[in-house]
N, C-alpha and C. Protein backbone atom coordinates (compact mmCIF):
# COMPACT_ATOMS: atom_id res chain seq x y z
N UNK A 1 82.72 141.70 104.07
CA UNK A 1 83.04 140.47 104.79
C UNK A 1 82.21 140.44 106.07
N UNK A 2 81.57 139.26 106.23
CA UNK A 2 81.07 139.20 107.75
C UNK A 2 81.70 137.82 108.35
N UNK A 3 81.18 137.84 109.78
CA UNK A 3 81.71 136.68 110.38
C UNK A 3 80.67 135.77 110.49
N UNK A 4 80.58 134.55 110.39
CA UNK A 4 79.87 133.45 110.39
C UNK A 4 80.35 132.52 110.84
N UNK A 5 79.40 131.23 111.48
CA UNK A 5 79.67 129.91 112.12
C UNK A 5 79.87 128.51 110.60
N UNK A 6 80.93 128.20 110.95
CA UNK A 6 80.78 126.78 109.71
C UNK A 6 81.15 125.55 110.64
N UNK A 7 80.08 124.93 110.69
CA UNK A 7 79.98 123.37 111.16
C UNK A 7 80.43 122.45 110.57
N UNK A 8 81.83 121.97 110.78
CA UNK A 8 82.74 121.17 110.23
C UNK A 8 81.88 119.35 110.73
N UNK A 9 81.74 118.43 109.70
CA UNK A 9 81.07 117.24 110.15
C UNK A 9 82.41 116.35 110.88
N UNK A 10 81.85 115.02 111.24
CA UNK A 10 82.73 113.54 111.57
C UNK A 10 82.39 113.22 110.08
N UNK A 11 83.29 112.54 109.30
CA UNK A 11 82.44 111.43 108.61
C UNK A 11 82.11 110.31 108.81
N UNK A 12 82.44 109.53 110.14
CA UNK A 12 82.08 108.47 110.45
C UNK A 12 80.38 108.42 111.53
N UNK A 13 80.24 109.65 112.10
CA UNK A 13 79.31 109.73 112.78
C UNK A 13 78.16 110.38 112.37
N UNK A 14 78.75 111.60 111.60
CA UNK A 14 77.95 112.50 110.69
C UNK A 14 77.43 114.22 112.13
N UNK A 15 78.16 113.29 112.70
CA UNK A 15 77.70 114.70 114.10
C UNK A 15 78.84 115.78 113.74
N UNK A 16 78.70 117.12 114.72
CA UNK A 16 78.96 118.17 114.06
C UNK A 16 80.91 118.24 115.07
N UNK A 17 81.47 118.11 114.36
CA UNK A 17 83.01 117.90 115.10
C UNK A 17 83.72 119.14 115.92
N UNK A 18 83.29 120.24 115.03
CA UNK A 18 83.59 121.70 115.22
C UNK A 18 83.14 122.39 114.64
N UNK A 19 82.95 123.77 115.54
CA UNK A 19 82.24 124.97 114.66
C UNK A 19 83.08 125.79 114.57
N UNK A 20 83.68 126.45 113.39
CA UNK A 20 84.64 127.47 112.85
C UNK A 20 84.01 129.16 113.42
N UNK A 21 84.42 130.15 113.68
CA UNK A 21 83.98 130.99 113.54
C UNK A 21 84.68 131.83 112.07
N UNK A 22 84.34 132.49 110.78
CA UNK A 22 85.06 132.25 109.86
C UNK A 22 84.82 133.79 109.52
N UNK A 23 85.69 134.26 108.98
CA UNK A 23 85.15 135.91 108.36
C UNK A 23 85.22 135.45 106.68
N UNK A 24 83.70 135.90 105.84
CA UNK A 24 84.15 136.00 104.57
C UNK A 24 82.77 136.41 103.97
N UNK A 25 82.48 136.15 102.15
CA UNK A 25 81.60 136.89 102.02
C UNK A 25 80.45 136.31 102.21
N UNK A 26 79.49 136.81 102.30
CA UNK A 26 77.84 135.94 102.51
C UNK A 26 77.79 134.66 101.51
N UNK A 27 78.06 135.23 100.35
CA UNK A 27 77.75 134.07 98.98
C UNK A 27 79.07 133.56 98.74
N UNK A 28 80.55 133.82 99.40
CA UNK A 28 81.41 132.16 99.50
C UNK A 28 81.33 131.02 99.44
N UNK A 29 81.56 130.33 98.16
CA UNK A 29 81.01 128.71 98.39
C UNK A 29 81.71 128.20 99.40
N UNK A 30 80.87 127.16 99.46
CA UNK A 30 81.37 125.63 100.50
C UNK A 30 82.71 125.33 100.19
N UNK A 31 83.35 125.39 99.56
CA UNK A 31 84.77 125.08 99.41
C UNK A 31 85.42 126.10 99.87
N UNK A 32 85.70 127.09 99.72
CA UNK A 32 86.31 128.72 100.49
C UNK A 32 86.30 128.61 102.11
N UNK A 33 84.58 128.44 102.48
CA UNK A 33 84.28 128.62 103.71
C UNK A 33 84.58 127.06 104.45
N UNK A 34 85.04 125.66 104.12
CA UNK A 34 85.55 125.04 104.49
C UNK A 34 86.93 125.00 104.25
N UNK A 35 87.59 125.69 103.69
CA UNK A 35 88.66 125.61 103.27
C UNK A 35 88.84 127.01 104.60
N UNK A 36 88.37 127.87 105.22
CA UNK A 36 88.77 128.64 106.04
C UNK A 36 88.62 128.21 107.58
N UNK A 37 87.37 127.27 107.29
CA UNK A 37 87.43 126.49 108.72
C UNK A 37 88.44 125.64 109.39
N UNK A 38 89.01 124.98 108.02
CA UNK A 38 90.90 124.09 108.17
C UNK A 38 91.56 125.17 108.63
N UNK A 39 91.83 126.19 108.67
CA UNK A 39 93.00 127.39 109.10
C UNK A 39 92.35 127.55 110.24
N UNK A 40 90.74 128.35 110.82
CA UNK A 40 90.75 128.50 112.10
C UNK A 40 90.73 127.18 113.10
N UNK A 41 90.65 126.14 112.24
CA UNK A 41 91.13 124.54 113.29
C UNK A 41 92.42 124.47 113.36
N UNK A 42 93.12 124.74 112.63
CA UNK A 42 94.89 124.82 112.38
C UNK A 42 95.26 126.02 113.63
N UNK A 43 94.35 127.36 113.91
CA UNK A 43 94.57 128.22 114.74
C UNK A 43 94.50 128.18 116.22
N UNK A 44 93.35 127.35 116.10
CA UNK A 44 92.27 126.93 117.30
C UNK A 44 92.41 125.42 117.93
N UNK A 45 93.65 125.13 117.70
CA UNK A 45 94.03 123.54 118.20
C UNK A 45 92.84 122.60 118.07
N UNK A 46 91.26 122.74 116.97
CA UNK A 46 90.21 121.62 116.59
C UNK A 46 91.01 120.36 116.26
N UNK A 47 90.39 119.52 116.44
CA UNK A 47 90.00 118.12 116.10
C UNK A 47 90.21 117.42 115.09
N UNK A 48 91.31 117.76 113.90
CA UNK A 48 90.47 117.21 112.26
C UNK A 48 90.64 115.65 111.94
N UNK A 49 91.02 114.98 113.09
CA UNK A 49 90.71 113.58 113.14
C UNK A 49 89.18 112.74 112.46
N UNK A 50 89.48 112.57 111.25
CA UNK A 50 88.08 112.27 110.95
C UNK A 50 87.01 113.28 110.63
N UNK A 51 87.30 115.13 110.48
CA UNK A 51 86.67 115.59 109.75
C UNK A 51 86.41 115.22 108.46
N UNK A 52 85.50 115.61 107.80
CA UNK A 52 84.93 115.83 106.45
C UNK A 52 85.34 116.86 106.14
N UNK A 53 86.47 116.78 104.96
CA UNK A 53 87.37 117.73 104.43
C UNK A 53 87.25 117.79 102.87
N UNK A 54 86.12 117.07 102.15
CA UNK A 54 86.57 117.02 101.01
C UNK A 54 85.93 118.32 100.11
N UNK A 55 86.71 118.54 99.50
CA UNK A 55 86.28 120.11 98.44
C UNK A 55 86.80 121.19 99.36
N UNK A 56 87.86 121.24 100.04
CA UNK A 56 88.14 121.77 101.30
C UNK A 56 88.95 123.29 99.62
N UNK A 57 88.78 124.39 100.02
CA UNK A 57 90.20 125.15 99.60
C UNK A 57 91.37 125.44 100.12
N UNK A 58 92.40 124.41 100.73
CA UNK A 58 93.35 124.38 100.66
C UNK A 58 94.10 125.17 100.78
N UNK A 59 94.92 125.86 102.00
CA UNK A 59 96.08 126.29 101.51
C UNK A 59 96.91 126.51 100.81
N UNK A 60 98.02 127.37 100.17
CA UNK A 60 98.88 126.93 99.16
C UNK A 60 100.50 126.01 99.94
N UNK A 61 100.45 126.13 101.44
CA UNK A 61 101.57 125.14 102.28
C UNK A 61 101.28 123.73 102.03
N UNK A 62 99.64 123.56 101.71
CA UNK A 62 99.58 122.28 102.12
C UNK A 62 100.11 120.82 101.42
N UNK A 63 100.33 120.63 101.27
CA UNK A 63 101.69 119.46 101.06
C UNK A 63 100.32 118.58 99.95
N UNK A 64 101.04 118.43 98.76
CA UNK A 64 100.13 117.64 97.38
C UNK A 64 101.21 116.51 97.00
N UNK A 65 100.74 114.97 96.69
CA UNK A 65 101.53 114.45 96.30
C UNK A 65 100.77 114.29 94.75
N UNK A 66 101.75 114.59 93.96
CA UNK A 66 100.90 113.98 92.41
C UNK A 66 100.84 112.23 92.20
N UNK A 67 99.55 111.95 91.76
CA UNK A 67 99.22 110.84 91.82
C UNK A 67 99.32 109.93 92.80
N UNK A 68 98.37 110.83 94.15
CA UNK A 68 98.37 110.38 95.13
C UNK A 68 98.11 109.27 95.48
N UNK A 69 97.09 108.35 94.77
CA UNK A 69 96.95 106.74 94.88
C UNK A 69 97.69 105.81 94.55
N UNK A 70 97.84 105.94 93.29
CA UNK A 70 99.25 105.41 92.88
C UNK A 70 100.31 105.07 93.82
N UNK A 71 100.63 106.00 94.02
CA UNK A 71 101.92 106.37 95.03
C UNK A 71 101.97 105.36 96.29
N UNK A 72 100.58 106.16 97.02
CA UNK A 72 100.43 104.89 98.44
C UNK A 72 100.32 103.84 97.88
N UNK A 73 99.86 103.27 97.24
CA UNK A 73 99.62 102.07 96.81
C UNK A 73 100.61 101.42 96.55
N UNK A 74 101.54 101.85 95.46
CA UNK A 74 102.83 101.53 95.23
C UNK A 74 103.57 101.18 96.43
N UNK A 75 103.75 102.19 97.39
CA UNK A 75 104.42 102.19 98.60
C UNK A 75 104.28 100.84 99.31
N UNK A 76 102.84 101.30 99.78
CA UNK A 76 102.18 100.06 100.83
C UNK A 76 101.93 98.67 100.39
N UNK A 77 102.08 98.75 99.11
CA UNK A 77 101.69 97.19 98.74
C UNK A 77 102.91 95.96 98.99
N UNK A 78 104.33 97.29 99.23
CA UNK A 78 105.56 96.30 98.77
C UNK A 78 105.64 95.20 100.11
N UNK A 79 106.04 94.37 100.00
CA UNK A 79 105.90 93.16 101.53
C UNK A 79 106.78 93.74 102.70
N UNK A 80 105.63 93.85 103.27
CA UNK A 80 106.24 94.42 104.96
C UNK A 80 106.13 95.58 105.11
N UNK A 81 105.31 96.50 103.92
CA UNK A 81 105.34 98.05 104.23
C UNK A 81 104.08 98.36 105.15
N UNK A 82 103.07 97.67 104.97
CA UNK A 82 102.03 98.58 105.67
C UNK A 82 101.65 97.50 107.10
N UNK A 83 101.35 98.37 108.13
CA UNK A 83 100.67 97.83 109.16
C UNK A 83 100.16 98.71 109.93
N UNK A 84 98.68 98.25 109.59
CA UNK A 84 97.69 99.25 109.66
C UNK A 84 97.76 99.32 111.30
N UNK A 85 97.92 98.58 111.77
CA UNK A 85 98.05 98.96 113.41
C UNK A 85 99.04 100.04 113.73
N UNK A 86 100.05 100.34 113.31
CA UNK A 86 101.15 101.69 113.74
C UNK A 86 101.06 102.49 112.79
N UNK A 87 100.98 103.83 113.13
CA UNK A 87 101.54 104.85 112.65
C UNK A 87 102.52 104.70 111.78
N UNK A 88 103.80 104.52 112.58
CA UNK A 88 105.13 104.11 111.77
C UNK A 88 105.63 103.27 112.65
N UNK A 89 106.05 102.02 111.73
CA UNK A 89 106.75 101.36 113.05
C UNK A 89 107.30 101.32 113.55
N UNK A 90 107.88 101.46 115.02
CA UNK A 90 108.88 101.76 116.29
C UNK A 90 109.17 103.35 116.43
N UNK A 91 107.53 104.04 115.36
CA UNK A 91 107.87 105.30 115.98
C UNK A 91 108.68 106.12 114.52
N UNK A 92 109.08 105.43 113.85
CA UNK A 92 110.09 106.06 112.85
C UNK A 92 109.34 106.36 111.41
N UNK A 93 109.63 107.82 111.28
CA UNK A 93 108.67 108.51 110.40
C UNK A 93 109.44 108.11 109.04
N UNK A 94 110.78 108.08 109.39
CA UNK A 94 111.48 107.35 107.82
C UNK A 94 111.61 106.19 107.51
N UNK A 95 111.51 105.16 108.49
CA UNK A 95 111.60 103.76 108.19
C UNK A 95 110.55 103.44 106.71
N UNK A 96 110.82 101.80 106.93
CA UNK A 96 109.68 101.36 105.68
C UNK A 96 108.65 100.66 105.81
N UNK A 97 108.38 100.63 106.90
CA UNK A 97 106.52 99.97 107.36
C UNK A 97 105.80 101.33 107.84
N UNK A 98 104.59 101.67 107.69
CA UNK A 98 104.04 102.56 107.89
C UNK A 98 102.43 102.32 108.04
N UNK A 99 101.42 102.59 108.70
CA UNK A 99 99.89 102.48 108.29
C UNK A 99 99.51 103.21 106.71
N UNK A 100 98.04 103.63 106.40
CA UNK A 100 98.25 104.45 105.46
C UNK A 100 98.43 105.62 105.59
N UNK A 101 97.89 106.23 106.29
CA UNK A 101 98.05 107.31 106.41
C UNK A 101 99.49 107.97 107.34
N UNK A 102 100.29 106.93 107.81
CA UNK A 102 101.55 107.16 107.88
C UNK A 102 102.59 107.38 106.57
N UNK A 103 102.08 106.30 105.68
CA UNK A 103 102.54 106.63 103.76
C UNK A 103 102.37 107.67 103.39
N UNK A 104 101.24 108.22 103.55
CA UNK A 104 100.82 109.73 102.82
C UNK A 104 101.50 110.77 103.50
N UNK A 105 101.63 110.60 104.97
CA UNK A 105 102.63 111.86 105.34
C UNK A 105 104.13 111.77 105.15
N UNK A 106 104.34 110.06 105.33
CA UNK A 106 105.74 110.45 104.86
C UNK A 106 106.30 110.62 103.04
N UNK A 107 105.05 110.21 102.49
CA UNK A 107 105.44 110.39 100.83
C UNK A 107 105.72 112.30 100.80
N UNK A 108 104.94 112.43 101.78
CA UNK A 108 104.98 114.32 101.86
C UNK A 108 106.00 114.91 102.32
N UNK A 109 106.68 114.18 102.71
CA UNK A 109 108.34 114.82 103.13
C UNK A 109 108.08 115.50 103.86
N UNK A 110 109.12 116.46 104.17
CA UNK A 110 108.80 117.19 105.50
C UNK A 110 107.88 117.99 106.02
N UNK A 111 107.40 118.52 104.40
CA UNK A 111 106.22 119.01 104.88
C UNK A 111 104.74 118.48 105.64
N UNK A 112 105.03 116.76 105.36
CA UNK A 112 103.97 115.88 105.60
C UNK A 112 104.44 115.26 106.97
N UNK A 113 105.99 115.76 107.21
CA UNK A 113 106.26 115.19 108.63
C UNK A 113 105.68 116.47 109.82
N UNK A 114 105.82 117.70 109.42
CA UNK A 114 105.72 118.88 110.34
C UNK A 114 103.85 118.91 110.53
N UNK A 115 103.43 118.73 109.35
CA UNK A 115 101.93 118.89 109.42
C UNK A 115 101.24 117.96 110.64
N UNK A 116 102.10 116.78 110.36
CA UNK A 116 101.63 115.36 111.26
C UNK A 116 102.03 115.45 113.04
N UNK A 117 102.90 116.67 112.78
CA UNK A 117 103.35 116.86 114.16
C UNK A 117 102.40 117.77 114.88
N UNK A 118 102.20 119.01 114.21
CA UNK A 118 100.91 119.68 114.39
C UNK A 118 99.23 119.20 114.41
N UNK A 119 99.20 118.09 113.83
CA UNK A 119 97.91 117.54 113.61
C UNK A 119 97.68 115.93 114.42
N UNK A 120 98.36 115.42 113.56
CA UNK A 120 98.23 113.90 114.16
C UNK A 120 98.29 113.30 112.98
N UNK A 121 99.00 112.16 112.81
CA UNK A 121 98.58 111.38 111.58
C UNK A 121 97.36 111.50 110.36
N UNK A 122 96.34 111.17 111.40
CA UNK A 122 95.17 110.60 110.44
C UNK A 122 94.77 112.64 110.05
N UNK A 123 94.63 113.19 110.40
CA UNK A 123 94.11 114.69 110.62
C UNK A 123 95.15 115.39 109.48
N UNK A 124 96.21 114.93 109.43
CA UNK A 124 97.33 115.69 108.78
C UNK A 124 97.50 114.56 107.14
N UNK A 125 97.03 113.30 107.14
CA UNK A 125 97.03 112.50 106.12
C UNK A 125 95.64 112.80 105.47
N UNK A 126 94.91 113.10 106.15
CA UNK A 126 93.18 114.00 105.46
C UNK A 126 93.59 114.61 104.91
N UNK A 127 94.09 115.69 105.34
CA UNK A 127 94.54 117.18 104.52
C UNK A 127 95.36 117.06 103.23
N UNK A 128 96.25 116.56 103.62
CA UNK A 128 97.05 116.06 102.46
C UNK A 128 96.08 115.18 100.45
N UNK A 129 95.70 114.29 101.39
CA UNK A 129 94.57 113.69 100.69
C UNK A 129 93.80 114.53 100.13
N UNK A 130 92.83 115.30 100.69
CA UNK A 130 92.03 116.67 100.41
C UNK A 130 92.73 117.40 98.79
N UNK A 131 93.65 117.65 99.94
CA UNK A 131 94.67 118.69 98.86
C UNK A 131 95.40 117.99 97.80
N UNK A 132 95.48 116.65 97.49
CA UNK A 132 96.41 115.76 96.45
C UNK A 132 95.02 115.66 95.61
N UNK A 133 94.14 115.28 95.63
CA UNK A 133 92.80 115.06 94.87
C UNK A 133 90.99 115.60 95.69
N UNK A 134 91.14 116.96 95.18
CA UNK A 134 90.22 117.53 95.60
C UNK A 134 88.77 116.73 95.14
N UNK A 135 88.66 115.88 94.15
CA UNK A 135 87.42 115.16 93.62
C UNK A 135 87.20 113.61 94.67
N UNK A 136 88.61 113.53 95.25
CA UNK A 136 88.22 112.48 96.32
C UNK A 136 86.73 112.27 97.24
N UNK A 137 86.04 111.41 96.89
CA UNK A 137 84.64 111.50 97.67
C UNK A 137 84.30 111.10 99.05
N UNK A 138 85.63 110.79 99.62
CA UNK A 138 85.54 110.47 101.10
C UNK A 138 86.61 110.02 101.38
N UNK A 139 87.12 110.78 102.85
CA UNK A 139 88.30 110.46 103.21
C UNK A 139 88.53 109.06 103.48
N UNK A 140 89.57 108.34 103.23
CA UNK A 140 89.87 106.53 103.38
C UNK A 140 89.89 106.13 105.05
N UNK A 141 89.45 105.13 105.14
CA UNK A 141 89.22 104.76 106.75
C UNK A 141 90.79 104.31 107.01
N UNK A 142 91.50 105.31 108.18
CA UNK A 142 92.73 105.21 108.56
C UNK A 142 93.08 103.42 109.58
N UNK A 143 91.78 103.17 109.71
CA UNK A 143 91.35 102.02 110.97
C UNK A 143 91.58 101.37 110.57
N UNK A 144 91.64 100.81 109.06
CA UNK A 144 90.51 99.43 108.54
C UNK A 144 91.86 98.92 108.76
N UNK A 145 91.22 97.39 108.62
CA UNK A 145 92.72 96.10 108.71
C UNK A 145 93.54 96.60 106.86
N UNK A 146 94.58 95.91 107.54
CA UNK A 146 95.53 95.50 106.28
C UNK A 146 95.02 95.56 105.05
N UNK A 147 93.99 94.85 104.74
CA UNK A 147 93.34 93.75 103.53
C UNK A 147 92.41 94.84 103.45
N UNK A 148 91.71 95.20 103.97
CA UNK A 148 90.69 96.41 103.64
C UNK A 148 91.36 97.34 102.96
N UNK A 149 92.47 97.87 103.87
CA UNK A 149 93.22 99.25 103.57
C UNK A 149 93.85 99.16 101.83
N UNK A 150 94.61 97.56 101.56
CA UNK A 150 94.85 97.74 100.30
C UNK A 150 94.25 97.88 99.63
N UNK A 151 92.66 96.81 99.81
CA UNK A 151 91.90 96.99 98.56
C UNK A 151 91.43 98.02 98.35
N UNK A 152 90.90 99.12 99.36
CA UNK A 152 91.08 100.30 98.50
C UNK A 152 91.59 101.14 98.22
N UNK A 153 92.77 101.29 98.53
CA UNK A 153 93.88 101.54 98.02
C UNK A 153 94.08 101.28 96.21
N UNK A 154 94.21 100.15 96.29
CA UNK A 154 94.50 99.53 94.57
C UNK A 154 92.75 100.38 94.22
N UNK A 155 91.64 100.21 94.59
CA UNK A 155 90.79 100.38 93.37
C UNK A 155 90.94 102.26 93.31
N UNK A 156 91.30 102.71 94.26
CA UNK A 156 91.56 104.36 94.08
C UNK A 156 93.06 104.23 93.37
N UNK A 157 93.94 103.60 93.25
CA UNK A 157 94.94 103.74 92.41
C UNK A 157 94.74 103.64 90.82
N UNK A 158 93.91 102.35 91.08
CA UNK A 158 92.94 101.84 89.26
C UNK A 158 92.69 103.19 88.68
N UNK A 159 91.84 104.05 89.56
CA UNK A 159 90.44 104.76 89.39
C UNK A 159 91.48 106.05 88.54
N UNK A 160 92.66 106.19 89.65
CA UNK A 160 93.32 107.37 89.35
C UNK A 160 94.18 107.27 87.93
N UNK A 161 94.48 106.09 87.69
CA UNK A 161 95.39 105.35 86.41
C UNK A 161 93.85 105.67 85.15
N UNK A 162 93.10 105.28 85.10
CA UNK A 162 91.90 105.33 84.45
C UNK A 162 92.07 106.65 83.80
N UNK A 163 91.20 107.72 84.90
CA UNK A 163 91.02 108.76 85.05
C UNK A 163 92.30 109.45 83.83
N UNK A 164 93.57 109.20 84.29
CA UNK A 164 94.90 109.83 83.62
C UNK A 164 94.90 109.13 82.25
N UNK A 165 94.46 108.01 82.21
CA UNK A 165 95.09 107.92 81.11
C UNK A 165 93.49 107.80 79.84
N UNK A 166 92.37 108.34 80.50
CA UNK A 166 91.47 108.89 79.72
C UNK A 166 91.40 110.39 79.20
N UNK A 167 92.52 111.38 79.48
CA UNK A 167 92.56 112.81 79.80
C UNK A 167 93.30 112.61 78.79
N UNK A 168 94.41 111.97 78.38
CA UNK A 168 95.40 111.76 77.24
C UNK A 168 94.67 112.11 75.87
């Protein structure tokens, strides 16, 4: 094992967000050695607001919802659930309006409430994401309006309905 630097990206900027210091083997893939950089950011109070997490290796704590698109989608689509401007609205992690990435931590139960407390919403709804569908190709923009947020929402719900029911 040696110790090495891993340069965690933004994905919105593409600049370098944090550098991990990481112990492991020389020839560890990119998934291991980003997947160890999430623990020394988890250690090291980093940033993961908008890291690039995907192909991350995961913890085994980290909170998976099965058929993670679906799900938000389902959630957020119903009238009056999502508003992408709050977190949760008035603050309340159980109520029933939520942003998206307020959905994904609270579909995660407590484990998706404690993570979010340690992280932050959008940082702790990455991870989650990450870890619910590791083939995800980019984390979902936590920002976008309403109308943005569903539509992709529904076409990653499509994609995931597809996907399942081509595996059959």
């Amino acid at each position: 094992m040696a110790t090495e630097t891993f340069s965690v990206r933004n994905r919105w900027t593409n600049a370098v967000q944090f550098t991990a210091e990481i112990e492991c083997a020389p020839d560890a893939s990119v998934r291991v050695k980003l997947g160890l950089a999430v623990r020394w950011a988890r250690r090291n109070g980093a940033d993961l607001s908008g890291a690039v997490l995907r192909g991350a290796d995961l913890p085994d704590w980290m909170p998976r919802i099965e058929n993670i698109h679906q799900r938000v989608f389902a959630a957020a689509s119903a009238p009056g659930a999502l508003d992408m401007g709050v977190w949760h609205r008035a603050g309340n992690f159980c109520g029933t309006t939520h942003c998206r990435a307020g959905w994904v931590n609270h579909l995660a139960g407590d484990a998706g409430r404690v993570l979010e407390g340690v992280y932050g919403p959008a940082a702790a709804a990455a991870m989650i994401y990450a870890a619910s569908d590791p083939d995800l190709e980019r984390t979902p923009n936590f920002y976008a309006t309403n109308g943005d947020a569903l539509d992709d929402m529904k076409a990653l719900a499509e994609k995931e309905a597809a996907k399942a029911e081509a595996s059959k």
